[in-house]
Structure formats: C-alpha cells, structure tokens
Protein backbone atom coordinates (compact mmCIF):
# COMPACT_ATOMS: atom_id res chain seq x y z
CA UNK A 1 120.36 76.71 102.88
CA UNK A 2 118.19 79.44 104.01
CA UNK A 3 116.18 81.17 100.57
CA UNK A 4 114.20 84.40 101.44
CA UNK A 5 110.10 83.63 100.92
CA UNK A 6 110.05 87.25 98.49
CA UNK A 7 112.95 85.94 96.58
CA UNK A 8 110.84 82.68 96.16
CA UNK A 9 107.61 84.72 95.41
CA UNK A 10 109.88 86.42 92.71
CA UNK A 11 111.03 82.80 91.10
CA UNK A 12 107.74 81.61 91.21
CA UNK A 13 106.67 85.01 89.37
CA UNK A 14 108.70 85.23 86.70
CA UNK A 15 109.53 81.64 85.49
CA UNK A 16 105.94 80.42 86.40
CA UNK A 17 107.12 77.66 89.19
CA UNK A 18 104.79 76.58 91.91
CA UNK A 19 107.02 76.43 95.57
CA UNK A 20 108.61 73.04 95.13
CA UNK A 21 109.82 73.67 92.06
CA UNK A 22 111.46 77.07 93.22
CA UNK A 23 113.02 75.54 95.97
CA UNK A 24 114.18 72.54 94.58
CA UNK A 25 115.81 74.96 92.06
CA UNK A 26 117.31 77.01 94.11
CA UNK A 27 118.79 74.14 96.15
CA UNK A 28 120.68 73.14 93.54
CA UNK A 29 121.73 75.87 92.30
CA UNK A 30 123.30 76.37 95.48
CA UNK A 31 125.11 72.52 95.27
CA UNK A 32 125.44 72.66 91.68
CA UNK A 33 125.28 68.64 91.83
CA UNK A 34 122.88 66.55 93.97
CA UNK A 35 120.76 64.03 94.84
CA UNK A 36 116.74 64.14 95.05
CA UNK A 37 116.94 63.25 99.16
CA UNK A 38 119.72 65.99 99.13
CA UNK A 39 117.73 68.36 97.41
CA UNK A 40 114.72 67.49 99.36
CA UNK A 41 116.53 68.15 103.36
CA UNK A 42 118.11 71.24 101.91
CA UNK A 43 114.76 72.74 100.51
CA UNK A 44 112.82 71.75 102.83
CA UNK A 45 110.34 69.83 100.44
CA UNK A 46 108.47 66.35 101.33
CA UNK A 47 110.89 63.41 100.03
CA UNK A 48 107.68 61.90 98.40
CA UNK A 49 107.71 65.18 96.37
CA UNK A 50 111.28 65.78 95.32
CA UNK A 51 111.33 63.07 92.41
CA UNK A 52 108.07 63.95 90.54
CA UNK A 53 109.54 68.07 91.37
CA UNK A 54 113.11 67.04 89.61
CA UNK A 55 111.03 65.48 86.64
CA UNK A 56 109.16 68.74 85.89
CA UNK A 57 111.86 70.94 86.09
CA UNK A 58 113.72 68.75 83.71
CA UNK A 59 111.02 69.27 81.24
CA UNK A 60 111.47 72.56 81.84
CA UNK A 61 115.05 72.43 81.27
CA UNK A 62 116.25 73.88 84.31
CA UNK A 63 118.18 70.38 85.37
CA UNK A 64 119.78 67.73 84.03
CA UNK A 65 119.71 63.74 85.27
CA UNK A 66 123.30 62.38 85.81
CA UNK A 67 123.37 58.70 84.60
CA UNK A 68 124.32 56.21 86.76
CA UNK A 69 123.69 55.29 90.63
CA UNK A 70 122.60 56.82 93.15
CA UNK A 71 120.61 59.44 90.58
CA UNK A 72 121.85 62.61 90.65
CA UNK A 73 121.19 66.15 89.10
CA UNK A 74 122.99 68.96 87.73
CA UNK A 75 121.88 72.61 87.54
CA UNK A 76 121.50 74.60 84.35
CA UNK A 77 123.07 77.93 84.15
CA UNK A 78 119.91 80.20 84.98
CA UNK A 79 120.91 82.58 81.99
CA UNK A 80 120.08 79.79 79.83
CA UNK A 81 117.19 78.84 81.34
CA UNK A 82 115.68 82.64 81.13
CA UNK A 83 116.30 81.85 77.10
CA UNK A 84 114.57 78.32 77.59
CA UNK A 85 111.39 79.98 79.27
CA UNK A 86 110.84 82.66 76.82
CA UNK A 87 111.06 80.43 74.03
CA UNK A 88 108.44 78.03 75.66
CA UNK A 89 106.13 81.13 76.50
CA UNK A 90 106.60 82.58 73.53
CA UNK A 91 105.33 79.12 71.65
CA UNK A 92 102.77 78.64 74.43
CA UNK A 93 101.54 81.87 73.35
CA UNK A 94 101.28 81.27 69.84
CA UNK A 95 99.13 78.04 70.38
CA UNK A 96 96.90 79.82 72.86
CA UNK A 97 96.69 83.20 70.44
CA UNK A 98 96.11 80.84 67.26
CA UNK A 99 92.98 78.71 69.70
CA UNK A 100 91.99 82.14 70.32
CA UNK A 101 91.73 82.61 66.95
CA UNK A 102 89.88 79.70 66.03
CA UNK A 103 86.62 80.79 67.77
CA UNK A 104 85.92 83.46 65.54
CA UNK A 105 82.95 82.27 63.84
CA UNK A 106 82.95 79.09 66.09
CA UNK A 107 79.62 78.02 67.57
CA UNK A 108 81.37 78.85 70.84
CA UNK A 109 81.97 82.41 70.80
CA UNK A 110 78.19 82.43 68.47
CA UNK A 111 76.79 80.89 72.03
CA UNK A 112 78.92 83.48 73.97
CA UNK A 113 77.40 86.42 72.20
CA UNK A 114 74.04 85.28 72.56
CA UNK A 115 73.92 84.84 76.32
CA UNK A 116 75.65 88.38 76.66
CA UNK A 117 73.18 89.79 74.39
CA UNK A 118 70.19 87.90 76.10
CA UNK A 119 71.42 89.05 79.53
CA UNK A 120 72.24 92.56 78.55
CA UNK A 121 68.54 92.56 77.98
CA UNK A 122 67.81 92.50 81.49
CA UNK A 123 70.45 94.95 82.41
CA UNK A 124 69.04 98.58 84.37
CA UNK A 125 70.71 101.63 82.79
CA UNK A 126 71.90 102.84 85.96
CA UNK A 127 73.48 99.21 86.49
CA UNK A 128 75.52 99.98 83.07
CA UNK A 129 78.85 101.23 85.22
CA UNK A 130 81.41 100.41 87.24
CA UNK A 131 84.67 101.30 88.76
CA UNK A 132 87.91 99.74 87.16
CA UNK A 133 91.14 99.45 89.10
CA UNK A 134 94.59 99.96 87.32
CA UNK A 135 95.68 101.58 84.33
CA UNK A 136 96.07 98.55 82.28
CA UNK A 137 93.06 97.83 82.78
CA UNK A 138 91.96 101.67 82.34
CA UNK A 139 93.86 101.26 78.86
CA UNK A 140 91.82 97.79 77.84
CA UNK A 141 88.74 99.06 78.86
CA UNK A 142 89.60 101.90 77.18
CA UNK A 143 90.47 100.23 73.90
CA UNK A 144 87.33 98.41 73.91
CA UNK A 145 84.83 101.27 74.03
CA UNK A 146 86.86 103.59 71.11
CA UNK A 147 86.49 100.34 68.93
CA UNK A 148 82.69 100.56 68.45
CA UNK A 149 82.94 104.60 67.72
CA UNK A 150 80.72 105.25 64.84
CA UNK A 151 80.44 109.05 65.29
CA UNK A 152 82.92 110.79 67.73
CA UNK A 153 85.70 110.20 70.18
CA UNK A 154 86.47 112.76 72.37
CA UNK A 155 89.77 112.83 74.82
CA UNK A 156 90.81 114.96 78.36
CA UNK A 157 94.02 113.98 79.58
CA UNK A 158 97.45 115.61 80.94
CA UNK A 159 100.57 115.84 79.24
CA UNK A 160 102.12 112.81 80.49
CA UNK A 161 98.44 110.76 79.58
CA UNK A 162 98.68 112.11 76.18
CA UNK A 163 101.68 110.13 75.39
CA UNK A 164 100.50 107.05 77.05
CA UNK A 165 97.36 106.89 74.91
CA UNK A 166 99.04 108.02 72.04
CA UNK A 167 101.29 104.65 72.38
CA UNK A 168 98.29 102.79 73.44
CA UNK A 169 95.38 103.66 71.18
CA UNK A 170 97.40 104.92 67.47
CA UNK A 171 96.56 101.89 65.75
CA UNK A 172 92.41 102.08 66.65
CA UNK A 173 92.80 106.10 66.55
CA UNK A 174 93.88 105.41 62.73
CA UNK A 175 91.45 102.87 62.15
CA UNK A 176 88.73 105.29 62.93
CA UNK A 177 89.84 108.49 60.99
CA UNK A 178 90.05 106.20 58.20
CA UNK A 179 85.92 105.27 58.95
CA UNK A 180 85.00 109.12 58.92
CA UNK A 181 84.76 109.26 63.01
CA UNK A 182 85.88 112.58 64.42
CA UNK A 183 88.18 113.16 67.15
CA UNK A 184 89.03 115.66 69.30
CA UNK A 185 92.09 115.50 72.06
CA UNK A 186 92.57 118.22 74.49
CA UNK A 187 95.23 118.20 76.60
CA UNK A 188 98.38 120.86 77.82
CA UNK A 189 101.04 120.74 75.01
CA UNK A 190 104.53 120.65 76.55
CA UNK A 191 108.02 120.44 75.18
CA UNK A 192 108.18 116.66 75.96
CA UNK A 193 105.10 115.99 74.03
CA UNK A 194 104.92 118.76 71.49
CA UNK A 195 106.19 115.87 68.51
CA UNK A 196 103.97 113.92 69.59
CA UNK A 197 101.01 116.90 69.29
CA UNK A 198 102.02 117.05 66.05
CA UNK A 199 102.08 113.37 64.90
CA UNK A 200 99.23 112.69 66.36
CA UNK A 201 97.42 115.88 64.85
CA UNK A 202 97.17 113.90 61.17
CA UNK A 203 94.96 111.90 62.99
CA UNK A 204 92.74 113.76 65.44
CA UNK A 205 92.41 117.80 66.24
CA UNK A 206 94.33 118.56 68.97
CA UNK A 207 94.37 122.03 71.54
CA UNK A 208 95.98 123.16 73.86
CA UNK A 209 94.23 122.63 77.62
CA UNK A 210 96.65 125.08 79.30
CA UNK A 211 93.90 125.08 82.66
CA UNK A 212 91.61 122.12 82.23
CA UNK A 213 93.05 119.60 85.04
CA UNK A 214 91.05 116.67 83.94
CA UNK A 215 91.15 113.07 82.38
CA UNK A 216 88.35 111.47 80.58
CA UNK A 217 87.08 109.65 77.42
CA UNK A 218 83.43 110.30 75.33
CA UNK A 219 82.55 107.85 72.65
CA UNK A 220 79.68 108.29 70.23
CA UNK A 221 78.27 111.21 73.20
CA UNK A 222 76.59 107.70 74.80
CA UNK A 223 79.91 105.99 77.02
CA UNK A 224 81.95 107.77 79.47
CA UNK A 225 84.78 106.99 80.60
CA UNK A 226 86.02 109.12 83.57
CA UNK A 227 89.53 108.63 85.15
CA UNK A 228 89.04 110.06 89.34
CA UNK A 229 92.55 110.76 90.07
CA UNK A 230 95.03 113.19 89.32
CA UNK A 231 98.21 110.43 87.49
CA UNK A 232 101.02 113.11 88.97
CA UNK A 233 99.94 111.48 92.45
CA UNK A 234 98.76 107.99 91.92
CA UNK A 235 100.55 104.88 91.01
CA UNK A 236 99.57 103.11 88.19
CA UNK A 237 98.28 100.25 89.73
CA UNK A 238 96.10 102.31 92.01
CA UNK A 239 94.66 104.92 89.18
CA UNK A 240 91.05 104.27 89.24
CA UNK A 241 88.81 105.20 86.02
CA UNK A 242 84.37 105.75 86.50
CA UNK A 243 83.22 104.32 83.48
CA UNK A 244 78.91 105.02 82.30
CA UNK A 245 77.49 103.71 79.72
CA UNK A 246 74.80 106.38 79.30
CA UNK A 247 73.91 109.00 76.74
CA UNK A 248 71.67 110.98 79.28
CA UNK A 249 74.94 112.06 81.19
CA UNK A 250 77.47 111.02 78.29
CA UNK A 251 75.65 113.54 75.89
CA UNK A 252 75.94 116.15 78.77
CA UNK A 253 79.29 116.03 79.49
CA UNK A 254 80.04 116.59 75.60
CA UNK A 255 77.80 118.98 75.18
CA UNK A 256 79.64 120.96 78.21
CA UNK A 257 83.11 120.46 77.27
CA UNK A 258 82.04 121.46 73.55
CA UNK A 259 81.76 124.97 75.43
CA UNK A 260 85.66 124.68 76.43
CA UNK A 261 86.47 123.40 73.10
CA UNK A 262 85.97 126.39 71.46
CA UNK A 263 87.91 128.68 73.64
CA UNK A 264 91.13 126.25 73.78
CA UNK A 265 94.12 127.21 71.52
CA UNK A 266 95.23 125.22 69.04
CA UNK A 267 98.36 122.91 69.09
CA UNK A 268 100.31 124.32 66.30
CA UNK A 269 99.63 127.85 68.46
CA UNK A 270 100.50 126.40 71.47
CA UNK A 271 104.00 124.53 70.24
C-alpha cells in the first residue's frame, strides 16, 4: 500500500501522530485486521517499531488488540476516532489552561516578571520594535498592547479589517470604555459592515474613512502598531504588521491623523 507523504503530513497534522503512528494507521485501515509484522511490511516501518507504535495508538483509541494468537489488531472507524481526539484535546486543554492558571501569583511567573523587567532595563528605544509575521499573530500582538490602554486607543483599518477586529478585540474594547479610555475607529462604512458600525459605535466613535487606504493601531499616543500591506492582496499568513513602541513617533502619528479625524464623516452619516 502506497500512502501519499502530504496525506501523511495531513494525519500527522490534525490528530497529532508522529510518522509511524500515521502509517501504521493507515495500514490498517486499509486491511481492517492485521498483524504487527503485517502492518510493519505494508507501512514500511522498522519491525522493532511496530509493537511499541500499535501500543500508542491503542491508547489513543485508534485500534483495538484481538485476543488470542498470533496478536492481531483491528481498526477503529476514523469518525470515531475524530470524537476520541477532541475529547482528549479538549481535556488536555483544560489541564494545561487550569496549570496555566496556577502561576498567577506563583513564585514562577513573580521570577518571570522580574527578569523581563530587569532586562527591559537594558533595552535601547530604537531596539523597542519589530516586524511580526501573520495575522494571528498581528491579532495577539494586537490584543496585548490595547490591554494596558490607560488613555486612548485609536484604530485605521478597511472594511473587511473592521469586522475582523470587531470579532477579535469586543470583549477588551468593552473592558476599556468601561475604564474611561477613549476610542476612536476610522474606517470606510459599507453595506456588509454598516451593523456592525453601529454595534460597535456604543462602544467606540466611529467615521467614515471613505479615502484613507490605511491600517494601523495607537495606544496611549506611546505604541504603534502599523500593518504594511494592503489585506485585499495578501494572505493572511503573509500580512505583515511594524510594531514601535515609542511616543516620539507614536505621539506624531496621532497627532497627524487627529488632523483627518476631524474632517471624516460620521458613521450614522455615512450608513
């Protein structure tokens, strides 16, 4: 049995299998019932491996031992093991999310927040940016900076990027109307995301940036986040975002979109 390599990049992917494992499983998948030395031949995986492979995926639950001699397995119906998997990452993530947890407070994360603090210290200014690569990352990155907004957040994006921060920033957005922090979000109101203008307008002031072609994020007029390519044009896993942590050219670039502010129409106008 011949199994392509990208359909055994796209096992080992989704159900979190190392190559043995994925061919192993696919082997017998394709018998249905075998033997370990079967298995092994037909997958092409070291004899010495295939019995210590067969054990883990029975953990797993994607196999099941036959009693009796000479051992043999039987393959679970993959739509059952997709349930099996979920529930064990699902419960794998609770124990790692509650560990997480834990460290608030713990001497650990205390003895994490010193060093960074000791070694941010020693930092330049002009060594406070970088480039990030993605837009989930963008977004994280993103979410981390609006979180320590004492003062101001100010957003440029496009239509489309108004409904993708929208989804991805409302909860801390809420949080910090409820602290007092203004916001401001220009961006071109269209007749997809017109509602969402309007939801979103309890929360923040929104206009209308019929002509401004840009993306970008000011927090507090001291961190910059600055997103260098148009989204219409870029994949998502390619966007790339400039982020400074500066309120020399921060403070600038608020103080010169402040100037288009006041000539943008408002929302409600513009819907």
């Amino acid at each position: 049995m011949i199994v392509k390599d990208d359909f055994l990049a796209k096992l080992r992917q989704f159900f979190g299998l190392n190559l043995y494992e994925a061919r192993i499983w696919t082997a017998l998948l394709s018998r249905g019932i075998s033997t370990a030395g079967e298995l092994s031949d037909i997958g092409n995986v070291p004899r010495s491996r295939a019995y210590d492979v067969l054990e883990s995926l029975e953990k797993k639950g994607y196999v099941v031992m036959k009693l009796g001699k000479p051992i043999k397995y039987l393959a679970v119906d993959p739509s059952e093991v997709v349930e099996r998997v979920k529930k064990l990452v699902m419960k794998d993530a609770q124990v790692r999310v509650k560990k997480l947890e834990e460290l608030k407070g713990a001497d650990v994360l205390n003895e994490l927040n010193t060093l960074h603090t000791q070694g941010v210290e020693f930092v330049e200014p002009a060594d406070l940016s970088g480039a990030i690569r993605g837009r989930h990352n963008l977004y994280t990155h993103l979410e981390t900076m609006i979180k320590g907004a004492t003062k101001s957040v100010t957003i440029v994006t496009t239509s489309k990027g108004l409904l993708r921060k929208v989804e991805a920033l409302r909860p801390e957005l809420e949080r910090l109307k409820k602290k007092g922090v203004k916001i401001k979000i220009a961006a071109p109101v269209t007749k997809e995301n017109s509602s969402i203008t309007q939801d979103i307008g309890r929360i923040a002031e929104v206009r209308h940036a019929k002509n401004l072609n840009a993306r970008f994020v000011i927090v507090d007029g001291k961190e910059l986040l600055l997103m260098a390519l148009n989204d219409e044009e870029v994949h998502p896993s390619y966007d790339v975002g400039i982020w400074i942590n500066t309120p020399y050219f921060a403070s600038a670039m608020e103080e010169i979109f402040n100037s288009t502010w006041k000539g943008l129409e408002s929302a409600d106008k513009a819907r």
